[in-house]
N, C-alpha and C. Protein backbone atom coordinates (compact mmCIF):
# COMPACT_ATOMS: atom_id res chain seq x y z
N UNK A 1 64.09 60.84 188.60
CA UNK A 1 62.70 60.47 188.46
C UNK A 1 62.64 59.25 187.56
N UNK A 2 61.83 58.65 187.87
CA UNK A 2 61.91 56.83 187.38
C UNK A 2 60.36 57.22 186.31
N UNK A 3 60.19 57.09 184.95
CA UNK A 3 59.13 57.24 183.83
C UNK A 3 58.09 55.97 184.58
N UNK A 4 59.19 54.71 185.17
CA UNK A 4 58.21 53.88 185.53
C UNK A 4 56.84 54.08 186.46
N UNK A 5 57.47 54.80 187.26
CA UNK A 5 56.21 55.04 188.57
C UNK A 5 55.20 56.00 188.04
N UNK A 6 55.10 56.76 187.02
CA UNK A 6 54.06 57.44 186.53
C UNK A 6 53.32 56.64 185.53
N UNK A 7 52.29 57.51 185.17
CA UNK A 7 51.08 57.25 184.43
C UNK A 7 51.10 58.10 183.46
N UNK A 8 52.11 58.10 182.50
CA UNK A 8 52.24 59.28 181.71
C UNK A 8 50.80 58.96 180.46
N UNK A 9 50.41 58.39 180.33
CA UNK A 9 49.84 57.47 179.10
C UNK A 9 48.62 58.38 179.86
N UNK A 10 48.02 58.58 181.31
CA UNK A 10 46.85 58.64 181.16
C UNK A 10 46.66 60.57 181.63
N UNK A 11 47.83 61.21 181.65
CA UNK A 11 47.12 62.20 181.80
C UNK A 11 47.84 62.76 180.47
N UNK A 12 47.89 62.21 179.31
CA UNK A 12 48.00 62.74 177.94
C UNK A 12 46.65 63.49 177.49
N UNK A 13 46.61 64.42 176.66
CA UNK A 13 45.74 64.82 176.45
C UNK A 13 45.17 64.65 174.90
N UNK A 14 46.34 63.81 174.05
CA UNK A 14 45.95 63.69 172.82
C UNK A 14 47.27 62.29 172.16
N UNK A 15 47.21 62.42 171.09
CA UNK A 15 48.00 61.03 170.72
C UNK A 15 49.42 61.49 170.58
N UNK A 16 49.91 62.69 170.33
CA UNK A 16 50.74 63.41 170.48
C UNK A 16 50.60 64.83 171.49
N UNK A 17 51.68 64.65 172.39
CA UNK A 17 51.53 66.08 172.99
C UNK A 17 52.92 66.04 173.81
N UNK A 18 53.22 67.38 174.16
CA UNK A 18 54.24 67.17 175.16
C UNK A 18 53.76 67.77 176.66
N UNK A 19 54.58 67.59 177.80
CA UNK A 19 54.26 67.86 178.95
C UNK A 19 56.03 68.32 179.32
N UNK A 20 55.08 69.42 180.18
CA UNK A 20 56.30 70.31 180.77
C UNK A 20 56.51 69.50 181.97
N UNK A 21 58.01 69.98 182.50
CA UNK A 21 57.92 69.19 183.84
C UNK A 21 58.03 70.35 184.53
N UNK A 22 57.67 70.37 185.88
CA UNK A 22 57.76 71.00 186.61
C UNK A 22 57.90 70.59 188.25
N UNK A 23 58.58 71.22 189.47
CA UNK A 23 58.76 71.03 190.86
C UNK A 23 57.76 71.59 191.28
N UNK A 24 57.10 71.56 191.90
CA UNK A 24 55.84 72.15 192.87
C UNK A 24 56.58 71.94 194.43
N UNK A 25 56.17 73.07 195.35
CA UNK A 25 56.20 72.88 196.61
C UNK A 25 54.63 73.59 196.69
N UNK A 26 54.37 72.43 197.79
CA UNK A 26 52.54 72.29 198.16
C UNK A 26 52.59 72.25 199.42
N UNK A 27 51.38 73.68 199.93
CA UNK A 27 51.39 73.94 201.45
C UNK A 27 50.25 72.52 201.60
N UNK A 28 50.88 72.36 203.22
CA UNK A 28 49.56 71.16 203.76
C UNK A 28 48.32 71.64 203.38
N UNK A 29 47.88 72.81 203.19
CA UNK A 29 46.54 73.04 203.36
C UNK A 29 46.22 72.70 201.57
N UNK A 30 47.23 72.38 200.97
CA UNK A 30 46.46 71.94 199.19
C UNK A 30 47.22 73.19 198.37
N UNK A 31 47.93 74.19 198.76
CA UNK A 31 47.79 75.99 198.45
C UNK A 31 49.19 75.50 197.49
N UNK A 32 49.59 75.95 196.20
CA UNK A 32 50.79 75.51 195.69
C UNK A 32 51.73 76.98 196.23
N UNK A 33 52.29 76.60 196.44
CA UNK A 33 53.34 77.80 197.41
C UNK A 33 54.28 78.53 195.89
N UNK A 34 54.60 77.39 195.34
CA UNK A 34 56.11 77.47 194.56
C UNK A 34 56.15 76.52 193.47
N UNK A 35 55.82 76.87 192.22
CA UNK A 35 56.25 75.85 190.87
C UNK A 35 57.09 76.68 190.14
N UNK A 36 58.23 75.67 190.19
CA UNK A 36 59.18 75.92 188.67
C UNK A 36 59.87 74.98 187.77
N UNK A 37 60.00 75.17 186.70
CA UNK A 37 60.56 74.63 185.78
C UNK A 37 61.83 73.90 186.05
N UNK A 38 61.93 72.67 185.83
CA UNK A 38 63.17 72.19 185.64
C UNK A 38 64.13 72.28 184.54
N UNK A 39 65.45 72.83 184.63
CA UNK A 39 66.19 73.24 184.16
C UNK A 39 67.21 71.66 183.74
N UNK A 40 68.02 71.94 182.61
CA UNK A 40 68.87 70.73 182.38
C UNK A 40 70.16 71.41 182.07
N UNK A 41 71.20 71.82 182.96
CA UNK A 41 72.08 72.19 182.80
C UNK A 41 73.68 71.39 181.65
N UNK A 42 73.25 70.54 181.16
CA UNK A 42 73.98 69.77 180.18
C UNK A 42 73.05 69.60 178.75
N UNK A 43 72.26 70.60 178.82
CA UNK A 43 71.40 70.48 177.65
C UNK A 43 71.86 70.99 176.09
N UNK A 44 71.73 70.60 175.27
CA UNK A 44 72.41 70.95 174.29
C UNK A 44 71.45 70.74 173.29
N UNK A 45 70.44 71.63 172.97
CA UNK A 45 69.29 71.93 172.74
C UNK A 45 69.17 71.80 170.89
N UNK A 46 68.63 70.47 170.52
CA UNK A 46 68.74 70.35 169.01
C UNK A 46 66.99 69.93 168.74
N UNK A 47 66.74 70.07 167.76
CA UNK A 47 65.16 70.17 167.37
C UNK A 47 65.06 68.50 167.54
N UNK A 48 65.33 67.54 166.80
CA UNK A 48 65.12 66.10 167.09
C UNK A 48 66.04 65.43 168.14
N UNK A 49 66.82 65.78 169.08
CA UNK A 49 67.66 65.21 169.99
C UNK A 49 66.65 65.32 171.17
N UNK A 50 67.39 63.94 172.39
CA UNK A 50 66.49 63.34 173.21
C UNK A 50 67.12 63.03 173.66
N UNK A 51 67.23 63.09 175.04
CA UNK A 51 68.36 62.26 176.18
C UNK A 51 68.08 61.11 177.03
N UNK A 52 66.83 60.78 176.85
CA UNK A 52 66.35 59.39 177.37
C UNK A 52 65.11 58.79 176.28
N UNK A 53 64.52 58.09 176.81
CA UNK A 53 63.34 57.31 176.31
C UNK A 53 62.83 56.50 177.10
N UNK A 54 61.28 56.28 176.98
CA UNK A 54 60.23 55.05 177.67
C UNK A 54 59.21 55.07 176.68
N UNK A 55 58.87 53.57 176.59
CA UNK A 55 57.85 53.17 175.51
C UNK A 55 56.84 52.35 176.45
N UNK A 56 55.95 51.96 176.24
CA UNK A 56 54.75 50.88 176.95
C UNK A 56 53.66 51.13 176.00
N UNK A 57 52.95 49.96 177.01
CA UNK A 57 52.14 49.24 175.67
C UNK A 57 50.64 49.54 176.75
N UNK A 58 49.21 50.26 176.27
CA UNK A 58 47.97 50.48 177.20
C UNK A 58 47.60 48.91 176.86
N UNK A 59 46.41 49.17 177.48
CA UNK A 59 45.69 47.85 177.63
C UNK A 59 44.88 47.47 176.52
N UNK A 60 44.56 48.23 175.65
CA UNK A 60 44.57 47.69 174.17
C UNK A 60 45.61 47.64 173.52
N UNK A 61 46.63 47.29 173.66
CA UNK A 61 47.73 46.94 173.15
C UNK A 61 48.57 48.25 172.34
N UNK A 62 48.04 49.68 172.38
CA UNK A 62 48.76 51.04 171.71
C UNK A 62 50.02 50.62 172.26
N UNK A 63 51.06 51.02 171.25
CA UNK A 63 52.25 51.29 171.89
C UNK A 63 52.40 53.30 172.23
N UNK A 64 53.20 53.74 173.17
CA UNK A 64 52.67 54.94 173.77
C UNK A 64 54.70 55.26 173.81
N UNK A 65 55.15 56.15 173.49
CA UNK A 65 56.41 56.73 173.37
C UNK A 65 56.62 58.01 174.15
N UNK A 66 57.97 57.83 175.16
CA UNK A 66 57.92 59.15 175.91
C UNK A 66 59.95 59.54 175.48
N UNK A 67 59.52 60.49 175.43
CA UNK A 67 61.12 60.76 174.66
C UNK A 67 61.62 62.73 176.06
N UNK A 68 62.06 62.42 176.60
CA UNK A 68 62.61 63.42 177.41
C UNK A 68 63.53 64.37 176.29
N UNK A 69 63.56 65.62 176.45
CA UNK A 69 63.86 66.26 175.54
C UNK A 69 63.85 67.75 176.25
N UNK A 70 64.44 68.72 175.76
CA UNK A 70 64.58 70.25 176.42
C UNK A 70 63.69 70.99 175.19
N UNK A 71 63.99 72.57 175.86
CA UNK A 71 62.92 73.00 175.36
C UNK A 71 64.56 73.99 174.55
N UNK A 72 64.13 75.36 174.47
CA UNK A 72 65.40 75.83 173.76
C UNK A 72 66.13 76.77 174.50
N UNK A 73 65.03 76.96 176.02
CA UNK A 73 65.57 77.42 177.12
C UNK A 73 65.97 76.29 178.29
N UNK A 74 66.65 75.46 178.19
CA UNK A 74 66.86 74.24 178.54
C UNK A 74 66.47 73.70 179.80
N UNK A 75 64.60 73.83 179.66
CA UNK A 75 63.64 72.93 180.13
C UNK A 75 63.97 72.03 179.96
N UNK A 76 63.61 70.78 180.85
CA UNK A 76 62.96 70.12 180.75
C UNK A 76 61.65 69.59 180.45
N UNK A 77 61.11 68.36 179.24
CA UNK A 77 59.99 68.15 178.60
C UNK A 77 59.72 66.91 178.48
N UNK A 78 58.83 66.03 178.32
CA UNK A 78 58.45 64.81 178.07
C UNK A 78 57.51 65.27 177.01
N UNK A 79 57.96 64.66 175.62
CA UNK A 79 57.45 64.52 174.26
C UNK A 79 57.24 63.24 174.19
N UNK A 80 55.69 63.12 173.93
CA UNK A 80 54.88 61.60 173.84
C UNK A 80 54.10 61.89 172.24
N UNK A 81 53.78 60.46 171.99
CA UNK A 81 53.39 59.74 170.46
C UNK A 81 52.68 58.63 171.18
N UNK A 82 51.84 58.77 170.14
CA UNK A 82 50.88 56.74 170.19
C UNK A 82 51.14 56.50 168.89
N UNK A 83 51.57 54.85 168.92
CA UNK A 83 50.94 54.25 167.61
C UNK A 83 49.82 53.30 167.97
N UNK A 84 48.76 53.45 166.83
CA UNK A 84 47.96 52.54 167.60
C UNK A 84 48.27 50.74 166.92
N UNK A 85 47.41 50.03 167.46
CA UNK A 85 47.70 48.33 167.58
C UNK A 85 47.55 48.42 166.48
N UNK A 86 48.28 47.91 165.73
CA UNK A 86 47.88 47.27 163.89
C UNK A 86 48.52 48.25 163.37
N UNK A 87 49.05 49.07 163.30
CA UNK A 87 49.75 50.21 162.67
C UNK A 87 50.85 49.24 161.67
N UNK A 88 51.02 50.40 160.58
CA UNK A 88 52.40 49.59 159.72
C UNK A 88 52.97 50.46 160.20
N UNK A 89 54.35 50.27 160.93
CA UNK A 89 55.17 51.35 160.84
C UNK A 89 56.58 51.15 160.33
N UNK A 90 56.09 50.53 159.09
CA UNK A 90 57.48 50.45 158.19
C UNK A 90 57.69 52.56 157.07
């Protein structure tokens, strides 16, 4: 899965939050048949460890942080942060 082709920034629900991932199989008629959790079988599950990253910038200039990360049952998770424009972040 490519972080690029989504819109993670806009179905956040706060300046920090994380999002589960999940597979869906969806009948034609709209009906979700089947959701489950994605699993990370090389996961090695530490409280601040992260196995990828994506950062971008909204259109007021926030910078917006997505940090892929497991859960402690080795989910898969996307853990997001905003800083907003003008921030010190020394």
């Amino acid at each position: 899965m490519d972080l690029n082709d989504l819109n993670l920034v806009s179905i956040k629900s706060k300046d920090k939050t994380i999002l589960d991932v999940f597979v869906a199989m969806i009948h034609t008629d709209g009906e979700i048949v089947r959701k489950e959790k994605i699993k990370y079988k090389f996961s090695d599950y530490k409280k601040d460890n992260y196995y990828g990253s994506y950062s971008e910038k909204d259109d007021e200039g926030n910078a917006h942080y997505h940090l892929i990360t497991t859960t402690p049952f080795d989910n898969l998770k996307i853990e997001t942060f905003s800083i907003p424009k003008g921030s010190n972040t020394r």
